[in-house]
Protein backbone atom coordinates (compact mmCIF):
# COMPACT_ATOMS: atom_id res chain seq x y z
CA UNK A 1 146.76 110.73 157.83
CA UNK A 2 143.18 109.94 158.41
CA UNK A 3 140.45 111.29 156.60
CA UNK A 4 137.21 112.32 157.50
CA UNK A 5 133.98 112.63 155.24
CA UNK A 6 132.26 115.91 155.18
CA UNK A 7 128.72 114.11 154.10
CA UNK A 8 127.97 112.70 157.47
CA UNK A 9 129.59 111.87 160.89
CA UNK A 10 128.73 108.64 162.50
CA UNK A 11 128.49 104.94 160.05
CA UNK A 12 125.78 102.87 162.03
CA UNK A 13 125.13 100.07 159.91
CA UNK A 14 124.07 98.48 156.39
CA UNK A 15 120.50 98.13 155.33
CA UNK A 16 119.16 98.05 152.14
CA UNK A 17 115.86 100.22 150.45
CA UNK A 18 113.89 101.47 147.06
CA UNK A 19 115.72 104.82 145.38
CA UNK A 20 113.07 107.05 145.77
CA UNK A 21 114.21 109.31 143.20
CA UNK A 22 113.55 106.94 140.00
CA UNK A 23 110.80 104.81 142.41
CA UNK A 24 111.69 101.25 140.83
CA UNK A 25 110.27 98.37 143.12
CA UNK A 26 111.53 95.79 141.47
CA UNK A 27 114.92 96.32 142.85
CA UNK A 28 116.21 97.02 146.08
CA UNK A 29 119.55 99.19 146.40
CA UNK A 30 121.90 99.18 149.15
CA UNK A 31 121.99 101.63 151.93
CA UNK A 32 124.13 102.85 155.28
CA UNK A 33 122.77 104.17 157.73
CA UNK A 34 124.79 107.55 158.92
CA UNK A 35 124.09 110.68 161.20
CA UNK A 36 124.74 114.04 160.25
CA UNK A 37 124.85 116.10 163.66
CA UNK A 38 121.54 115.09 165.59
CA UNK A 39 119.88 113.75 162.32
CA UNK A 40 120.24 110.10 161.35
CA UNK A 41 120.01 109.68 157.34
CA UNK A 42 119.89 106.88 154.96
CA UNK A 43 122.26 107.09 152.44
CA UNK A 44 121.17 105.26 149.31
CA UNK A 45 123.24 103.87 145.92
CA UNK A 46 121.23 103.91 142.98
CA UNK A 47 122.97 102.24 139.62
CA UNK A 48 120.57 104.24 137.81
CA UNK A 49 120.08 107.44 139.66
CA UNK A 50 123.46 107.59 141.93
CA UNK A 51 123.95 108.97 145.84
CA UNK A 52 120.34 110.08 147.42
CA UNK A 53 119.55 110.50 151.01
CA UNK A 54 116.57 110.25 153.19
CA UNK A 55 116.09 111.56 156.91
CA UNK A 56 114.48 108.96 159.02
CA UNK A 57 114.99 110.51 162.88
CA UNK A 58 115.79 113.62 164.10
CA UNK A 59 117.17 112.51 167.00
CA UNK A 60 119.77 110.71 167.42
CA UNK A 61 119.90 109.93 171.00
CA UNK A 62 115.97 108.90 170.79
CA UNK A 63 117.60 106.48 167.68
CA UNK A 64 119.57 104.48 169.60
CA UNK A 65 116.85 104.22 172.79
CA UNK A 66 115.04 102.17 170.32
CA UNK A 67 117.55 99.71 169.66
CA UNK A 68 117.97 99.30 173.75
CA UNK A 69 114.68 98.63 173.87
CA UNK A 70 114.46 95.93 170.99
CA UNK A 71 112.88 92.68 172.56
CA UNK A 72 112.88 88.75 171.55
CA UNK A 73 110.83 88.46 168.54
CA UNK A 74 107.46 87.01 168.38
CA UNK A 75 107.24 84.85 165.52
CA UNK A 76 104.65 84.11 163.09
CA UNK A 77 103.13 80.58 164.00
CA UNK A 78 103.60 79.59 160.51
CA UNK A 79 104.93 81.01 157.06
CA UNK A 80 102.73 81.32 153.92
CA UNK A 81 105.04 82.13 151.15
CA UNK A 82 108.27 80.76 150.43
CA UNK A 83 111.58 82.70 150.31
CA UNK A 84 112.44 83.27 146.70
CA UNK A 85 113.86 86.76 146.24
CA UNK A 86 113.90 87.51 149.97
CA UNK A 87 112.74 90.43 152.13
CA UNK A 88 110.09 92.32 150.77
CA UNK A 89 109.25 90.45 148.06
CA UNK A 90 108.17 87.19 149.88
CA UNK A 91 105.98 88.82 152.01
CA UNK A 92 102.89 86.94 152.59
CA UNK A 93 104.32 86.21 155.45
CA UNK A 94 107.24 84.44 154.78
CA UNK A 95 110.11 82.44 156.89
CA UNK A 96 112.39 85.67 157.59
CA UNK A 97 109.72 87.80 159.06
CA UNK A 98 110.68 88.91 162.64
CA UNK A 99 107.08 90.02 164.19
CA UNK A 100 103.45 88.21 164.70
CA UNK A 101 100.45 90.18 163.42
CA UNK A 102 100.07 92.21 166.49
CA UNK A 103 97.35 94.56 164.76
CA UNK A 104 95.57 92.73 161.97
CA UNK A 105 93.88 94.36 159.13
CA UNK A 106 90.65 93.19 157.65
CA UNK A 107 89.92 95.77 154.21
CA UNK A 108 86.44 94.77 153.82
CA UNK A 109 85.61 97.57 151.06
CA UNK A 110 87.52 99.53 148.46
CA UNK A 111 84.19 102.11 147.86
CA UNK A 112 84.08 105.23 150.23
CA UNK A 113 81.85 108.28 150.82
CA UNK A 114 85.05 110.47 150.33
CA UNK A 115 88.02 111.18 148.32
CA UNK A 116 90.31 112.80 150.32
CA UNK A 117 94.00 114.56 149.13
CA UNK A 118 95.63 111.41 151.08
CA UNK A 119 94.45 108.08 151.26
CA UNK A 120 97.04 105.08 151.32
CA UNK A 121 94.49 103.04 149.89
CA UNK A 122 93.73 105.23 147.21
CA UNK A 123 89.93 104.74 147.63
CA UNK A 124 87.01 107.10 146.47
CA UNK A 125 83.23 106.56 145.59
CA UNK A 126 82.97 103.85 142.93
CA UNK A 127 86.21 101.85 143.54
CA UNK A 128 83.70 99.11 144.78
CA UNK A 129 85.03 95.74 145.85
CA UNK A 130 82.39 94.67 148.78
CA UNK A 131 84.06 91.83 150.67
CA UNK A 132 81.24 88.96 151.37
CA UNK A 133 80.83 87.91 154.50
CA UNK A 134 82.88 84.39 153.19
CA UNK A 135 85.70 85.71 151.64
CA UNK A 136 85.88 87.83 155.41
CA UNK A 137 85.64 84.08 156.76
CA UNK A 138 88.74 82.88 154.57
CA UNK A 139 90.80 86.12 155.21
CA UNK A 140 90.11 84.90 159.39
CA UNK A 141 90.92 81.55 158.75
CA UNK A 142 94.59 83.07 156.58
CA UNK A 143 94.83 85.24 160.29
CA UNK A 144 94.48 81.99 162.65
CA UNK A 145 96.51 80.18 160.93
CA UNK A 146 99.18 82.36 161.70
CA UNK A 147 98.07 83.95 164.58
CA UNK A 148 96.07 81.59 166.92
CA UNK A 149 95.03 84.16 169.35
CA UNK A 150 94.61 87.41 167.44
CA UNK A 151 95.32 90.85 169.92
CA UNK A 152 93.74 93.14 167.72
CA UNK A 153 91.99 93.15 164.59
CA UNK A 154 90.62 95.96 162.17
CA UNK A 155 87.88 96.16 160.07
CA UNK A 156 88.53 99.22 157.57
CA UNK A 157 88.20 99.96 153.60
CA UNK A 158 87.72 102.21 151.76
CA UNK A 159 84.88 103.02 154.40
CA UNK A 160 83.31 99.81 156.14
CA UNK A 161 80.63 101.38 157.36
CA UNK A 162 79.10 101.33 154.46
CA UNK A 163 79.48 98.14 153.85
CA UNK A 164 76.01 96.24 153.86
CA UNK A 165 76.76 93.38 156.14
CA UNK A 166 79.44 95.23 158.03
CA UNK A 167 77.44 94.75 161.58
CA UNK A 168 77.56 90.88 160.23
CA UNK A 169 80.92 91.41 159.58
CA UNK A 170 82.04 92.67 162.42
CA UNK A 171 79.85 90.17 165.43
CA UNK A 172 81.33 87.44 163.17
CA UNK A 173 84.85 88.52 163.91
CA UNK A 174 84.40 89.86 167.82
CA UNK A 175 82.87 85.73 168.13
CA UNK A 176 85.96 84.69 167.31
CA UNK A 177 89.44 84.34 169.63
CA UNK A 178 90.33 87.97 169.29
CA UNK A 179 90.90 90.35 172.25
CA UNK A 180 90.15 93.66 170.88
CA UNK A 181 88.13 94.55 167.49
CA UNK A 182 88.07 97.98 165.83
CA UNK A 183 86.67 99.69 162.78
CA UNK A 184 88.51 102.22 160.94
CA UNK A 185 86.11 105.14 159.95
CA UNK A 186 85.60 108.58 158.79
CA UNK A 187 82.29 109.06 161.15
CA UNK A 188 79.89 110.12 158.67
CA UNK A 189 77.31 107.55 158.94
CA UNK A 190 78.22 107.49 163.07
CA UNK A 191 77.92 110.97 162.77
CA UNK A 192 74.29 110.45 160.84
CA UNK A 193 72.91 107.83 161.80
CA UNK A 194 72.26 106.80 165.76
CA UNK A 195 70.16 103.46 165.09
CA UNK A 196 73.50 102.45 163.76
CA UNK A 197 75.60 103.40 166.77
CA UNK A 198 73.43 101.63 168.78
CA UNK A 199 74.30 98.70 166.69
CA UNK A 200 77.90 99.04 167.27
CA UNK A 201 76.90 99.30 171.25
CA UNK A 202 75.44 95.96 170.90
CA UNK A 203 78.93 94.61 169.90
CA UNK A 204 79.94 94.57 173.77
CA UNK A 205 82.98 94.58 175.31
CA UNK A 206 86.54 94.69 173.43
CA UNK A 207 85.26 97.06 170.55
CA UNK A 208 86.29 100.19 169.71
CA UNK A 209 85.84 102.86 167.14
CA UNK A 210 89.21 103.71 165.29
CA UNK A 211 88.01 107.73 164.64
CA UNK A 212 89.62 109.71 161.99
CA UNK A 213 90.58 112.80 163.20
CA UNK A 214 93.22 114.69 162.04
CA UNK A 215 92.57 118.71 163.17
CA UNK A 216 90.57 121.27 165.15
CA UNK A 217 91.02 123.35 161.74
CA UNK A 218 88.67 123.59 158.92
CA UNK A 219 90.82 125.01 156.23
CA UNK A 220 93.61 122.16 157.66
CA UNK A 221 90.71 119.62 157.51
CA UNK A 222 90.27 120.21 154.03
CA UNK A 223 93.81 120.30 152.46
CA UNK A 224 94.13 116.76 153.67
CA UNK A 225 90.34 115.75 153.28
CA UNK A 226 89.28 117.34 150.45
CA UNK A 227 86.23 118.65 152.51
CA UNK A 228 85.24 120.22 155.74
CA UNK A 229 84.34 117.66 158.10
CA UNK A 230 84.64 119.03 161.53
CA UNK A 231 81.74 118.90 162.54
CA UNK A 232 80.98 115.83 161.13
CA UNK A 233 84.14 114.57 163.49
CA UNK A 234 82.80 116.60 166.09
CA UNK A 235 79.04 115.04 166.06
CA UNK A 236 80.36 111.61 165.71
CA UNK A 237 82.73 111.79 168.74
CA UNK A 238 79.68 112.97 170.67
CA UNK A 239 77.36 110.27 169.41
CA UNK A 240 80.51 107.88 170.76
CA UNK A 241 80.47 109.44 173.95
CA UNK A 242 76.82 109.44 174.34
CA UNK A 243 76.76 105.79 174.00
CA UNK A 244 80.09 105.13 175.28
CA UNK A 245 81.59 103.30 172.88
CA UNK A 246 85.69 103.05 173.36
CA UNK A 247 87.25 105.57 170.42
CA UNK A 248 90.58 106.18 169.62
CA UNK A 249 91.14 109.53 167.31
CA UNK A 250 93.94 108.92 164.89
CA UNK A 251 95.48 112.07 163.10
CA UNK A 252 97.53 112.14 160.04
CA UNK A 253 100.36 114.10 160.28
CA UNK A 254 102.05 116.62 157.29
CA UNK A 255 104.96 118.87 158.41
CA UNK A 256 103.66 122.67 158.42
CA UNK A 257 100.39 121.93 158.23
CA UNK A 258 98.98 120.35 161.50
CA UNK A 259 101.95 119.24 163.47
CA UNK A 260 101.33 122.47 165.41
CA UNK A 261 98.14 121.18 166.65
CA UNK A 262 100.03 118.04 168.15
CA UNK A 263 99.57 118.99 171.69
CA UNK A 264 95.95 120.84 171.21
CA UNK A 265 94.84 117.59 169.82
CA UNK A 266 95.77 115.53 172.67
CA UNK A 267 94.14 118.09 175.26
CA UNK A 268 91.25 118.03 173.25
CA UNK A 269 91.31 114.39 173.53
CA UNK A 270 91.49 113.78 177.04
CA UNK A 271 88.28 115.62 177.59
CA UNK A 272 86.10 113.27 176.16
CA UNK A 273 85.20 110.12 178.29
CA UNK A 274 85.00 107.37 175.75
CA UNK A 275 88.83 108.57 174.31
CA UNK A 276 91.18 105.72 175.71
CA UNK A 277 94.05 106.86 173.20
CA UNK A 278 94.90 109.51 170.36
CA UNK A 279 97.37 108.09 167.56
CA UNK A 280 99.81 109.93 165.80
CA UNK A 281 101.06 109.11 162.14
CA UNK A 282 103.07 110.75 159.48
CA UNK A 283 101.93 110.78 156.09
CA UNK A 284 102.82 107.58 154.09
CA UNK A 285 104.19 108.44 150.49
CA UNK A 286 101.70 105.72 148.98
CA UNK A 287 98.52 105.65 147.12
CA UNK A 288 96.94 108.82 147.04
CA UNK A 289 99.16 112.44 148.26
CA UNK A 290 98.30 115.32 146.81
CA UNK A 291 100.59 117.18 149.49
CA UNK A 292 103.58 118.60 148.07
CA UNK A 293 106.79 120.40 149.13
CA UNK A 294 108.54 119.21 152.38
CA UNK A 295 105.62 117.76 154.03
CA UNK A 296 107.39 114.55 155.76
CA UNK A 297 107.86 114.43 159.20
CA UNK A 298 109.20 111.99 161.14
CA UNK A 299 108.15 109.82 164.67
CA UNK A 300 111.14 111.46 166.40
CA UNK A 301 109.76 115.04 165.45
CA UNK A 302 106.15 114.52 166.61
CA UNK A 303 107.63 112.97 169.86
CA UNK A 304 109.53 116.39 170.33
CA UNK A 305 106.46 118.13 170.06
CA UNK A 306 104.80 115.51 172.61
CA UNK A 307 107.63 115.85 175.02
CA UNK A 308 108.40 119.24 175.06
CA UNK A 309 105.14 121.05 175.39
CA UNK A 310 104.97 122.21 178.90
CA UNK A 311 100.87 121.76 178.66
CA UNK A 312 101.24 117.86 177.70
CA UNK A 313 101.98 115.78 180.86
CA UNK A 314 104.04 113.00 178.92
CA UNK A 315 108.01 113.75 179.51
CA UNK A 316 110.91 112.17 177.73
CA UNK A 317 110.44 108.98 180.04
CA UNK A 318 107.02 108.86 179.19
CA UNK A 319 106.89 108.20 175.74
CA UNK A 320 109.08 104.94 174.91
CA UNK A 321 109.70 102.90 171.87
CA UNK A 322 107.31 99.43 171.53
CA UNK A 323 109.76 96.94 172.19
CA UNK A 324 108.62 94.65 169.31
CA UNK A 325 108.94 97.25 166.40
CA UNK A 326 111.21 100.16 168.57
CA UNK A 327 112.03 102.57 165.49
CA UNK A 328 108.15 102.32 164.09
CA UNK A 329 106.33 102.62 167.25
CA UNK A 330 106.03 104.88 170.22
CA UNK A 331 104.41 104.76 172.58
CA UNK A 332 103.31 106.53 176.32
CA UNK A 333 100.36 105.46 179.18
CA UNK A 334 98.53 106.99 181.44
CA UNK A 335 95.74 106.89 183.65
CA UNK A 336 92.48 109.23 183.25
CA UNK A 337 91.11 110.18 186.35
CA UNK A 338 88.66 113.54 186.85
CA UNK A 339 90.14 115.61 184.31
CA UNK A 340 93.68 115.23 185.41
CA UNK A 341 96.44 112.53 183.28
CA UNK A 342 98.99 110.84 185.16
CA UNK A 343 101.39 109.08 182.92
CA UNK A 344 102.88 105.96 184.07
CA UNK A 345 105.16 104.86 181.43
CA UNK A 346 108.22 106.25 182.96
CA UNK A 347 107.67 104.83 186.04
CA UNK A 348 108.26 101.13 184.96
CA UNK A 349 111.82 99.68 184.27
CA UNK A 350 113.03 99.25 180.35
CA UNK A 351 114.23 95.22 181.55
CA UNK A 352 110.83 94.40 182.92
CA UNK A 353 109.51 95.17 179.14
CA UNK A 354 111.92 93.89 177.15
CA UNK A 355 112.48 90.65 178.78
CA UNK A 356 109.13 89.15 178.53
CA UNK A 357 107.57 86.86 176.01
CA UNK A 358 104.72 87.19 173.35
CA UNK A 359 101.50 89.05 175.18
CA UNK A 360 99.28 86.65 176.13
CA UNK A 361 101.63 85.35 178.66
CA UNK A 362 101.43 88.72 180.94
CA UNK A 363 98.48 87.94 182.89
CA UNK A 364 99.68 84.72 184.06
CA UNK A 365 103.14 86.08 185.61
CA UNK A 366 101.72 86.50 188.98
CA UNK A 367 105.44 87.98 189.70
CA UNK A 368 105.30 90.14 186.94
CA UNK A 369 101.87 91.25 188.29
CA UNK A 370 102.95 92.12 191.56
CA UNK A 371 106.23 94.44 190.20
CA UNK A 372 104.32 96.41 187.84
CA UNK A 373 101.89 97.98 190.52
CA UNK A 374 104.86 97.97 193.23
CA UNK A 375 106.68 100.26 190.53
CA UNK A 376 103.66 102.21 189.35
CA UNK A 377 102.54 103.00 192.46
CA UNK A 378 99.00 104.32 191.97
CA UNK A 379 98.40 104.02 195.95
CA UNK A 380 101.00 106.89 196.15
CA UNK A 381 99.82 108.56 193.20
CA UNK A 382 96.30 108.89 193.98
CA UNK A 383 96.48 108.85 197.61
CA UNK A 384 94.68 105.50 197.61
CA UNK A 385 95.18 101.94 199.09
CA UNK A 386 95.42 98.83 196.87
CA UNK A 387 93.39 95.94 198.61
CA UNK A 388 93.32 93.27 196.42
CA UNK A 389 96.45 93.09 194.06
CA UNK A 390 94.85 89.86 192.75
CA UNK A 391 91.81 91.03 190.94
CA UNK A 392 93.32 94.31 189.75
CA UNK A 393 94.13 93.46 186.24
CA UNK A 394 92.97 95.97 183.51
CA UNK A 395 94.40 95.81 179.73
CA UNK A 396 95.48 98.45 178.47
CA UNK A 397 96.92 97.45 175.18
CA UNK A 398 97.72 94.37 172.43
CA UNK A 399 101.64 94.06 171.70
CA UNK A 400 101.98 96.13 175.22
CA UNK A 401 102.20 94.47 178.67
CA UNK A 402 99.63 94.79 180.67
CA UNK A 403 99.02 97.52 183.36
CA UNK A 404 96.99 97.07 186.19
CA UNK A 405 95.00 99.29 188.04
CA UNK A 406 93.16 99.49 191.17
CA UNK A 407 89.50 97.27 190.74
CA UNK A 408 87.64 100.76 190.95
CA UNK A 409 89.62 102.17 187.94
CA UNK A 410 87.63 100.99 184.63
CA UNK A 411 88.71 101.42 181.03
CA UNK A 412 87.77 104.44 180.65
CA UNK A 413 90.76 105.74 182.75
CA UNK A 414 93.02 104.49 180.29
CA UNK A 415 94.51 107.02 177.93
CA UNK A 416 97.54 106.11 175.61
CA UNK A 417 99.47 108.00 172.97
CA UNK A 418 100.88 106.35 170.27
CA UNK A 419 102.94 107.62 167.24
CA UNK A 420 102.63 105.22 164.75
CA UNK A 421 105.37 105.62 161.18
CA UNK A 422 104.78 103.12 158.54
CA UNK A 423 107.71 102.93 155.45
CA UNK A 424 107.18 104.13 151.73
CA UNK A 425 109.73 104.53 149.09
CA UNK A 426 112.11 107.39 150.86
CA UNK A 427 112.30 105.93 154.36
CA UNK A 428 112.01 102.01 153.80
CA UNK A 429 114.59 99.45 155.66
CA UNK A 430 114.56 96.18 155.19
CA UNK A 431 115.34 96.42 158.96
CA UNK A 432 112.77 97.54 160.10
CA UNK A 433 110.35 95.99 157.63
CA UNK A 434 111.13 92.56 158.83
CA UNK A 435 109.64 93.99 162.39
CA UNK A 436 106.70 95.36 161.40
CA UNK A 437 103.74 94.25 162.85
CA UNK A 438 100.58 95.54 161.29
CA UNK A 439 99.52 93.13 158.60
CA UNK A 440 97.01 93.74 156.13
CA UNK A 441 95.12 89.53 156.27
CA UNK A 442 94.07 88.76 152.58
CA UNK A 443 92.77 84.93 151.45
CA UNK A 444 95.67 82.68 152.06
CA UNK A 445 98.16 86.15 152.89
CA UNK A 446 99.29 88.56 155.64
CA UNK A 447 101.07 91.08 153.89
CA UNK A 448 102.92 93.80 156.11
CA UNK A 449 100.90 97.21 156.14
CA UNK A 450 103.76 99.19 154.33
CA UNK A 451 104.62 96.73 151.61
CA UNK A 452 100.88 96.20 151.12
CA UNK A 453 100.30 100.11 150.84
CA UNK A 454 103.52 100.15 148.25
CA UNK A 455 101.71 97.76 146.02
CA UNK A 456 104.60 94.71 146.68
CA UNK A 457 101.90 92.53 147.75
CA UNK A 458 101.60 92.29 143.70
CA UNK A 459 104.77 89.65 144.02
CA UNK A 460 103.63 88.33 147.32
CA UNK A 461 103.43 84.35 146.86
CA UNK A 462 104.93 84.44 143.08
């Protein structure tokens, strides 16, 4: 007679993770991967501590949309570490990583002008640790080496801007092979100082301000900040705007706390000219969290709350898994034009994403080229004629292919969402970890984001 468990439904595979309950990362323990109704779990087996679970998705039809969309990996041009113990404790990167660094992360400074209740980095006036402008040479030297033509990198901290030579810091990187440069910030010396803005201005084209931005709320804005800064946030995106320097607001997410504002944040964002995208991510169990009780939320949750708003324009189709790290990443597209969004995600077919190669290599498929605005269709959409399908090309996004739009249409028509989960203790996968790629580039390292933030990067190279 067959028995069924009364624990969980569906078994969809074997992974392995950290017990989050005793929190040793020395050892990994293995896990299965189950669903209970809708909800897909890891179930974990602790020596130590037993049977714990952890909910990863709460949706289990989004769950396996990811794995459809799961592409050919792009590898790492080289490995710097050695396989010893294997995944995570190699990283560095090592020989069984499955992603390049699509988003590269440059922590120039440890100091900041804030503490705030969550920081992964754990950073805070006096942690100190100014990176010279050399040992930001080596750590671009560690990316190249690995990455010949970088898609994005990052400059954040602690808080760069503060950073004496970060204008130094950051011309020296955009003069490199790099396609789109960023710094990470908290606004208050964008907010403060203009002369400064004017500065970044003089970076040119292919940089863009990486906001934080987490609520419209004060009392919100200082659970997770440990002050009020909305109008600091506020006067800093309109010192962006009046300059019109590309921004992207990025807005931490805890469960009963902001995730209401989801869909208030994104109208507020498309109002603003220099916005080309709003990024979503839910609070990473690592370095500093002073939030307690049931504050996790997961990337399939703030999708729900994305796609099932009837004031946000993004449907179901719209917002799709990236295909090079599906169950981390989602993301949607649209075009900007007068006020109104029109998302175009939806519109182009799953194969035509999933079957190409690296990213570089999009602008040069002339075929490729010619299906992508067939499909999207702006001509339709905006009751306009395309006349020169040649010249048309617009990026929209590293990792992403490329989306282009009639010659008239400039950047700041683009507007993207992204939801962006990174792993901690309860919801890591070896899995997925061998995907991820956002790598934080150290002297003669590229350590994975996560593992970084979970303090593995202590083995890395050992």
């Amino acid at each position: 007679m067959a028995f069924y468990s009364k624990e969980y439904d569906l078994f969809l595979g074997v992974t392995e993770s950290f017990c989050h309950l005793c929190k040793n990362t020395n050892r990994l323990v293995p896990a299965h991967t189950v669903t209970k109704g809708q909800e897909v779990w890891l179930r974990k087996f602790c020596p130590g501590c037993g049977e714990s679970w952890a909910r990863v998705s709460s949706d289990l039809g989004y769950f396996k949309k990811c794995d459809s969309y799961l592409k050919k990996p792009d590898l790492p041009e080289r490995a710097l570490t050695r396989i010893k113990r294997g995944c995570p404790f190699d990283c560095g990167v090592c020989p069984q990583h499955q992603n390049h660094p699509c988003l590269a992360l440059f922590n120039v400074i440890d100091e900041c002008n804030m503490k705030c209740n969550i920081c992964y980095h754990s950073s805070e006036p006096g942690s100190g640790n100014y990176r010279s402008l050399d040992e930001v040479k080596k750590m671009h030297e560690t990316l190249l080496s690995v990455e010949s033509a970088p898609d994005l990198i990052q400059v954040t901290g602690g808080e760069p801007s503060i950073h004496p030579q970060i204008i130094e810091i950051l011309k020296y990187l955009k003069s490199g092979p790099v396609r789109h440069l960023m710094l990470n910030t908290n606004g208050i010396r964008i907010s403060e100082d203009e002369a400064f803005v004017r500065e970044l201005k003089g970076i040119g084209k292919g940089f863009e301000v990486y906001l934080q931005f987490d609520s419209l709320e004060e009392t919100t804005l200082k659970k997770l900040r440990n002050a009020n800064v909305k109008r600091i946030r506020e006067k800093a995106l309109a010192m962006l705007d009046r300059h019109d320097i590309s921004t992207t607001l990025v807005c931490v997410i805890e469960k009963g706390l902001n995730d209401d504002e989801i869909p208030k944040l994104i109208e507020y964002a498309t109002r603003w000219k220099c916005v080309r995208w709003i990024v979503f991510q839910p609070i990473q169990d690592v370095g500093r969290n002073l939030s307690e009780g049931d504050f996790r939320i997961t990337l399939s949750e703030i999708r729900e709350k994305i796609v099932s708003d009837p004031d946000v324009p993004f449907a179901d189709a719209d917002m799709i898994p990236l295909p090079c790290d599906p169950h981390k990443i989602c993301v949607g597209y649209a075009i900007k034009s007068e006020g109104k969004i029109l998302p175009v995600t939806g519109k182009i077919p799953r194969e035509m994403l999933t079957e190409q190669r690296g990213t570089i290599a999009f602008e040069q498929d002339k075929e490729f080229i010619k299906t992508v605005i067939d499909t999207v269709s702006l001509d339709t959409a905006f009751g306009e004629n395309i006349v020169n399908k040649e010249s048309i090309k617009r990026k929209l996004f590293c990792c992403w292919p490329e989306f282009f739009a009639p010659e008239k249409m400039s950047y700041e028509n683009v507007f993207r969402i992204v939801i962006m989960e990174f792993s901690d203790m309860y919801n890591f996968d070896t899995t997925n970890i061998k995907r991820e790629c956002n790598f934080m580039i150290e002297p003669g390292l590229a350590i994975p984001f996560s593992t970084y933030n979970m303090g593995l990067e202590r083995s890395c190279g050992k």
